[in-house]
Protein backbone atom coordinates (compact mmCIF):
# COMPACT_ATOMS: atom_id res chain seq x y z
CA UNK A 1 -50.73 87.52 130.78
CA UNK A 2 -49.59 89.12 134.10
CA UNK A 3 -51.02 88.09 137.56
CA UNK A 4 -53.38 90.68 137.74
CA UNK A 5 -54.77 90.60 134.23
CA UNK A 6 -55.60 87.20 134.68
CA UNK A 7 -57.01 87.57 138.23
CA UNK A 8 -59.43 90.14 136.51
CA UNK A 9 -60.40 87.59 133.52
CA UNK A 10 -60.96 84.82 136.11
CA UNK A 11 -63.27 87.08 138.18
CA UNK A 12 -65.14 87.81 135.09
CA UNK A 13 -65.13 84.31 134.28
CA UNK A 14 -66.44 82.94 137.17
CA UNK A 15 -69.55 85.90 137.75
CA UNK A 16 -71.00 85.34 133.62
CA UNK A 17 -74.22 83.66 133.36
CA UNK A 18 -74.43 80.95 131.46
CA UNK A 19 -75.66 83.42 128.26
CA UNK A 20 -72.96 85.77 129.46
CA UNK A 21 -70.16 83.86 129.33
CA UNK A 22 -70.38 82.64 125.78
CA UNK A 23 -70.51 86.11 124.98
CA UNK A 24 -67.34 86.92 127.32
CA UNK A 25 -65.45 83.68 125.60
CA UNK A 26 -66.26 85.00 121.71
CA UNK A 27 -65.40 88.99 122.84
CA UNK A 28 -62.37 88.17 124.53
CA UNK A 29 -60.97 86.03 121.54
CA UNK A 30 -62.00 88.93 119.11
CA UNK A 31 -60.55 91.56 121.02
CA UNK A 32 -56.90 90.68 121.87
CA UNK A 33 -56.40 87.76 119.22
CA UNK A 34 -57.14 89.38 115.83
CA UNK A 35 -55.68 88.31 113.26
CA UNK A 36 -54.07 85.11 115.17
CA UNK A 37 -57.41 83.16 115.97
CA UNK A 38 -60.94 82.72 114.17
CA UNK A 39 -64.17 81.96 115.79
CA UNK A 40 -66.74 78.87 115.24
CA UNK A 41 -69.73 79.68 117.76
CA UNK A 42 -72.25 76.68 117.15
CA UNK A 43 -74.85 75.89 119.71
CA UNK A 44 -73.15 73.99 122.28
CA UNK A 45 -69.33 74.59 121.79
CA UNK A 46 -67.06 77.51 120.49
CA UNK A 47 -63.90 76.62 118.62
CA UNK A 48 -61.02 78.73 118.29
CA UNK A 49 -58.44 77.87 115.32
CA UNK A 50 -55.42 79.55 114.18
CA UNK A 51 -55.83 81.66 110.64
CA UNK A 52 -52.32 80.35 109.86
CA UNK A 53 -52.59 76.66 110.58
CA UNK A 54 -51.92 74.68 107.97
CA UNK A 55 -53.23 71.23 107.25
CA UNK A 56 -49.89 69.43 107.61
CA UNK A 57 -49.22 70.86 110.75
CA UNK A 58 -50.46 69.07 113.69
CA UNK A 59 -51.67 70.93 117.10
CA UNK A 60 -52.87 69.92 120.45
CA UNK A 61 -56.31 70.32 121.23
CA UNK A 62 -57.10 72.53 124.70
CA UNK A 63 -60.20 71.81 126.00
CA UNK A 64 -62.51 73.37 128.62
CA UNK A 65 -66.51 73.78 129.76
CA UNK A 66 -68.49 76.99 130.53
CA UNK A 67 -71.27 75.64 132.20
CA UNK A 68 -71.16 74.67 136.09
CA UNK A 69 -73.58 73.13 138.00
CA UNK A 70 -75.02 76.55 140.02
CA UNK A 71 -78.12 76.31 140.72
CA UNK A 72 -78.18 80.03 140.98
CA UNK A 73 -77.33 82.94 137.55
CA UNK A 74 -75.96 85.60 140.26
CA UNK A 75 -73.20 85.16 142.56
CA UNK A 76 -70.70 86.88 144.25
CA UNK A 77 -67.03 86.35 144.08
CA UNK A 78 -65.15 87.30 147.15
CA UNK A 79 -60.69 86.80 147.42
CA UNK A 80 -59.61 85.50 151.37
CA UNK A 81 -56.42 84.47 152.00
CA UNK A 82 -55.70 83.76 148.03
CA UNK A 83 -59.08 81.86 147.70
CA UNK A 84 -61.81 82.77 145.73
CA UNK A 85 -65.19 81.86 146.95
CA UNK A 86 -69.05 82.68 146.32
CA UNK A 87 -69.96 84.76 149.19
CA UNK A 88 -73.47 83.43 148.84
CA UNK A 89 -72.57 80.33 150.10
CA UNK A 90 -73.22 78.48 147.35
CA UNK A 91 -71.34 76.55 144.41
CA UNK A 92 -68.69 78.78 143.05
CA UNK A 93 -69.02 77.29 139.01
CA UNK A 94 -64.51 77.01 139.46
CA UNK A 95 -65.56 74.00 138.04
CA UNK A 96 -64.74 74.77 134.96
CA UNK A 97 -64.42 78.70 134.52
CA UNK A 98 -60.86 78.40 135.77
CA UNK A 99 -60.07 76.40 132.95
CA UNK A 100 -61.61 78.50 130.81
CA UNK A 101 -60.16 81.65 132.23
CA UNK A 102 -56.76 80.11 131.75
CA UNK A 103 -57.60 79.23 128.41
CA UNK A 104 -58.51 82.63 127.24
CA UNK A 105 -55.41 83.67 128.78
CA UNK A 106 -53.34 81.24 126.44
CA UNK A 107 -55.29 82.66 123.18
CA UNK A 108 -54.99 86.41 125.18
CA UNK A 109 -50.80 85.61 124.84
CA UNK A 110 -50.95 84.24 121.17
CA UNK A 111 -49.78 80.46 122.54
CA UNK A 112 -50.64 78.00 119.12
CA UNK A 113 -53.15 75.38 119.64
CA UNK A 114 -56.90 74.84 118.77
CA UNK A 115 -59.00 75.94 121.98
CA UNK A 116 -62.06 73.91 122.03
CA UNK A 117 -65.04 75.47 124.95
CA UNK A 118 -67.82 73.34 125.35
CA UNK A 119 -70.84 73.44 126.88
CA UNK A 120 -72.83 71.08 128.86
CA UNK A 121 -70.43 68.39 129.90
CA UNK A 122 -72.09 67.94 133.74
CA UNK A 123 -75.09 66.70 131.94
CA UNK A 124 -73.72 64.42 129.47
CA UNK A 125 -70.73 66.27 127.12
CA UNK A 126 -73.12 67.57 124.77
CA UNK A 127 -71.12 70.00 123.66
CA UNK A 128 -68.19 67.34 122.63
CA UNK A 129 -70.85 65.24 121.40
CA UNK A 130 -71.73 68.38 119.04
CA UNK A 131 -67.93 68.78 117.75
CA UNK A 132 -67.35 65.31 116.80
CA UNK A 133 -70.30 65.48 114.76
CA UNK A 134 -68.94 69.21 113.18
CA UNK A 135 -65.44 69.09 113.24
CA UNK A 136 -64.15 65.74 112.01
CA UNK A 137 -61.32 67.59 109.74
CA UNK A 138 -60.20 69.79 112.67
CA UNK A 139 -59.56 66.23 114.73
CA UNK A 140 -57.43 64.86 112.05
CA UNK A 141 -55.11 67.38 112.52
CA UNK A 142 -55.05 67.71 116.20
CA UNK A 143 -52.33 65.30 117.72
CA UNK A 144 -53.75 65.20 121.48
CA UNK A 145 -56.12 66.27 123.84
CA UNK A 146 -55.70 68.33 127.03
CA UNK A 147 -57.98 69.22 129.41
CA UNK A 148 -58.23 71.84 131.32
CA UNK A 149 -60.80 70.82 134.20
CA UNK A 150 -59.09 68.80 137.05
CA UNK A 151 -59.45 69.90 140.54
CA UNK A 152 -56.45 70.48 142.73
CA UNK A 153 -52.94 72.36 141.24
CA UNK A 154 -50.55 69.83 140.30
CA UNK A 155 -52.35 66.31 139.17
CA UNK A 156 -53.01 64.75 135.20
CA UNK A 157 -55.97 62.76 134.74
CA UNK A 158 -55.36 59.98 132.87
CA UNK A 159 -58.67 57.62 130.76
CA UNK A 160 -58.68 54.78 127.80
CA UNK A 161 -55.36 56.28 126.13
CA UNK A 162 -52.21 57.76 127.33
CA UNK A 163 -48.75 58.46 125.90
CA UNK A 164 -46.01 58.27 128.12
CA UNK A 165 -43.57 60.69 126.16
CA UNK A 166 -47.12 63.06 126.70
CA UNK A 167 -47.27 62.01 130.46
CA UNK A 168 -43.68 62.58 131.03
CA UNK A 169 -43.64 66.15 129.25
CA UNK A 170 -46.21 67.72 132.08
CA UNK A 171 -44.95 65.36 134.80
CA UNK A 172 -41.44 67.05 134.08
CA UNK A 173 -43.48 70.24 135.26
CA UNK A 174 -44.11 68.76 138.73
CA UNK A 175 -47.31 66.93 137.92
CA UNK A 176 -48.38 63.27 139.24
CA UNK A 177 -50.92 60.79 137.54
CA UNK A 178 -54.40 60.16 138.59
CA UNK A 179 -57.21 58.17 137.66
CA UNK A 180 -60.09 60.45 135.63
CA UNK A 181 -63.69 59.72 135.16
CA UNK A 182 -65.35 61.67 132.75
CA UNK A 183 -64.52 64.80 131.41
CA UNK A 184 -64.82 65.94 127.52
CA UNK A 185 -61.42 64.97 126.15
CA UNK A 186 -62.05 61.62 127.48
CA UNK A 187 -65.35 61.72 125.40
CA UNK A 188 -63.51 62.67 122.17
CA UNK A 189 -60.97 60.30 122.68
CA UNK A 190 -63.07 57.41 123.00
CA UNK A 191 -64.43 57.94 119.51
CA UNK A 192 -61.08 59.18 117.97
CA UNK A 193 -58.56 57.98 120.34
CA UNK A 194 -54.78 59.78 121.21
CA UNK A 195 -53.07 60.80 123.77
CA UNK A 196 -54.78 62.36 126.40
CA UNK A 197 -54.38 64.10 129.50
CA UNK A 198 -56.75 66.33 132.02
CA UNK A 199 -54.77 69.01 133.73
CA UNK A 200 -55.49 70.74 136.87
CA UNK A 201 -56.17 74.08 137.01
CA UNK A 202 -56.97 75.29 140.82
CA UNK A 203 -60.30 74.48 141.72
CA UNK A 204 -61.28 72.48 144.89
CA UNK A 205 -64.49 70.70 146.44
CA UNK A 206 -66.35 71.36 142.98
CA UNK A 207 -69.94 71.18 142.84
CA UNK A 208 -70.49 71.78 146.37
CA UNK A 209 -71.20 75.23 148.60
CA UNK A 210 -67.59 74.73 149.74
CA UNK A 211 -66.07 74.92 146.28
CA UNK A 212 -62.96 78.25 145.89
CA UNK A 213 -60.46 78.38 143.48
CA UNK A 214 -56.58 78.64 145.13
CA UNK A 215 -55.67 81.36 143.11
CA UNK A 216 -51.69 81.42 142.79
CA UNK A 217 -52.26 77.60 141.76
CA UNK A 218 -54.67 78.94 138.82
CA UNK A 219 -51.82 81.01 137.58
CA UNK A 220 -49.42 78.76 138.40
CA UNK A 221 -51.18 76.62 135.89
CA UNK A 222 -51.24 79.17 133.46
CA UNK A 223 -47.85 79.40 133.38
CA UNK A 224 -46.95 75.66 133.34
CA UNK A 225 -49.24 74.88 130.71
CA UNK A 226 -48.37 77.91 128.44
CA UNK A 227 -44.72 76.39 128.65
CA UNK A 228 -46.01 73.01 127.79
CA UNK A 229 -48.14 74.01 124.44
CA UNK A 230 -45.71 75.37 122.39
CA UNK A 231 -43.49 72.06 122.92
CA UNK A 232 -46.26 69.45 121.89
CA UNK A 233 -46.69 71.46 118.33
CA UNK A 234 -45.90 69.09 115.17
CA UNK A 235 -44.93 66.42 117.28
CA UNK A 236 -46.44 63.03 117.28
CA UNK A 237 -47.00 60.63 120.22
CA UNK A 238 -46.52 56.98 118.92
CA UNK A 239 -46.69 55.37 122.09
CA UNK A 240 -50.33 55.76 122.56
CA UNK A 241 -51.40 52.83 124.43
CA UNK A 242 -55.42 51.89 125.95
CA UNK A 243 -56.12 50.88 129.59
CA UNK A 244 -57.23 47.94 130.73
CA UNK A 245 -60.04 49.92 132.95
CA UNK A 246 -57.72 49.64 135.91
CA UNK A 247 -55.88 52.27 134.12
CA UNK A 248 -53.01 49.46 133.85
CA UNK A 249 -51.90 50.12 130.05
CA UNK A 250 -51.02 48.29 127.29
CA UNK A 251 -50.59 48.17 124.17
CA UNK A 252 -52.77 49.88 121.91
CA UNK A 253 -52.55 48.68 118.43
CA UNK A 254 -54.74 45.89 118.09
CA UNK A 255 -58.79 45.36 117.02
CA UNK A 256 -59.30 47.12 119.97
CA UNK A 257 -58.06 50.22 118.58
CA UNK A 258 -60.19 52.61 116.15
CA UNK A 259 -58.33 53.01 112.88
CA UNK A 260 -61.39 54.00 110.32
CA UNK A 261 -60.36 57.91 110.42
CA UNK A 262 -57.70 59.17 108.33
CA UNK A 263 -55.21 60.05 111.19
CA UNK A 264 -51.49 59.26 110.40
CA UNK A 265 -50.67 55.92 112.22
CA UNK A 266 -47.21 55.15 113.52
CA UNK A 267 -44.72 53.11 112.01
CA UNK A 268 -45.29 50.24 114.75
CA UNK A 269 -48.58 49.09 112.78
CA UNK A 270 -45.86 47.22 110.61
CA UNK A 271 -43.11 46.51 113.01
CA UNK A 272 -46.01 44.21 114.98
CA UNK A 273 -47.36 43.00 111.76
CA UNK A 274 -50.76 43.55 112.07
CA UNK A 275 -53.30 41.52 109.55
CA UNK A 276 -52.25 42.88 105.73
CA UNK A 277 -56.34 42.11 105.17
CA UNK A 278 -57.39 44.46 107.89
CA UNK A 279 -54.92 47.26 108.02
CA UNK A 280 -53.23 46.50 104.27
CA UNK A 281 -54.39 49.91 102.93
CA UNK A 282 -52.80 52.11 105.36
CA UNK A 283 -49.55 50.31 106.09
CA UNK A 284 -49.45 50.61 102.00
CA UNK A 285 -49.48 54.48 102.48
CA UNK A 286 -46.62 54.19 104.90
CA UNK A 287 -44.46 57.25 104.54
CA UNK A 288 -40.56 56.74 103.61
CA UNK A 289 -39.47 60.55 104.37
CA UNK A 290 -41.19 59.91 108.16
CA UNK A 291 -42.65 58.02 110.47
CA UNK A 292 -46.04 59.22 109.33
CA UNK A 293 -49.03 57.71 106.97
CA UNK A 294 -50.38 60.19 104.63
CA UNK A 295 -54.14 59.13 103.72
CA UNK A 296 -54.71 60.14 100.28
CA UNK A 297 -51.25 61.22 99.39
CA UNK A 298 -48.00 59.42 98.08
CA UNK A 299 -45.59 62.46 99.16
CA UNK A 300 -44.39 63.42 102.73
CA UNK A 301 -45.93 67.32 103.05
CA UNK A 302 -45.64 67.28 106.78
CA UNK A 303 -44.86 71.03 108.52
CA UNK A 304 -41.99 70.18 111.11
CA UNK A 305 -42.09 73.66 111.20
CA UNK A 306 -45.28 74.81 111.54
CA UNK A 307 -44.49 76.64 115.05
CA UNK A 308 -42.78 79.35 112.81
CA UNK A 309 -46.07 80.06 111.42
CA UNK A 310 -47.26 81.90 114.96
């Protein structure tokens, strides 16, 4: 998407209600996607899969949230000096239509992955709360999470699990690692942990009168991040490791580390000879054609080339 489209899609973004911009999020997708992208609208989160994924073919998960924390439906978006403000002086809601608007963008220019817009995260991550309970069979075949909702232009959030092959992918881009808190990839990740990241996507001073959005650092993370995608599809990260809460990491295999999901475990399970009476079963369904487990299946059916399909 060119600068200007995607200045006009932020702009629209950023002025929808909170009805309005479910509506703008399911319209856009219909309108410029077709037949690339299908629509799950539930209550508290819209998901966005590609018609042509296939089971064996593993995608990242891009995540966002449409609500903000205004306190007010109407505002008014005004551009100074490349920042975009609410004229009103109140909060701007950058926080996290930016990452939505650059998501939307992605889907606008076809780039595979499964887009994931939830609601209600600055009250809890309802909305995440609502797609682990949906979409259990969509996370088995998702091999990380990003998020798009970190403030600033060039920083990755990091929580309980990180890759560095992951890391070093968007650092490569000019990023640096930070500490997160709480956004909703961390959520799903802490009941169906991989390798996760939150990426920045322009916004500054969010949830305060003060908030704006730096513009050329919006599209500048457009265009990183649309170079990133494509690269992460069918690969898997087996390096995830968990945090000591520090955000020291370590290793991740271990009792510490959920493995009642049918997810394909790396081959390390065995190299570090975890307990045959724990994790028996799925070291048994070890893969000899990869360095995959296949639940349920004795024969290797894994796409490697599943990025032709787009």
């Amino acid at each position: 998407m060119n600068k200007k489209a995607f200045q006009k899609l932020l702009i629209k973004c950023l002025r929808a209600s909170t009805t309005g911009i479910r509506y703008l999020i399911c319209q856009s997708v219909k309108k410029t996607s077709v037949p690339y992208f299908t629509v799950k609208n539930y209550e508290n989160y819209i998901l966005i899969v590609p018609i042509r994924r296939t089971e064996s073919c593993f995608l990242p998960l891009v995540c966002s949230h449409y609500d903000t924390v205004r306190h007010v439906e109407e505002i008014e978006v005004v551009i100074e000096g490349g920042l975009i403000r609410n004229k009103k002086k109140a909060v701007l809601g950058g926080d996290d239509r930016a990452g939505v608007a650059i998501a939307l963008a992605m889907i606008h220019d076809k780039v595979p992955a499964i887009y994931l817009f939830c609601d209600k995260e600055e009250t809890g991550g309802f909305g995440s709360s609502e797609f682990l309970f949906h979409e259990q069979n969509i996370i088995k075949t998702v091999n990380c999470y990003i998020g798009l909702d970190r403030r600033n232009g060039n920083e990755i959030a990091l929580y309980d699990y990180a890759s560095e092959e992951l890391n070093g992918i968007f650092i490569s881009e000019g990023y640096r690692e930070v500490s997160g808190s709480f956004t909703d990839v961390s959520h799903i990740a802490g009941e169906y942990p991989k390798a996760t990241v939150n990426v920045s996507v322009g916004f500054h001073n969010e949830h305060t009168e003060k908030e704006y959005v730096q513009f050329e650092e919006c599209y500048l993370s457009l265009e990183r991040i649309s170079r990133i995608i494509p690269t992460l599809t069918g690969r898997y990260f087996n390096d995830l490791q968990v945090s000591y809460r520090d955000y020291g990491y370590g290793f991740a295999y271990g009792n510490s580390f959920r493995l009642d999901y049918d997810y394909p475990l790396p081959r390390v399970i065995e190299e570090k000879k975890v307990d045959r009476e724990v994790y028996g079963e799925l070291i048994d369904r070890l893969c000899l054609d990869c360095e995959f487990y296949h639940p349920g299946t004795e024969s290797c059916d894994f796409d490697f080339e599943c990025l032709d399909n787009f």
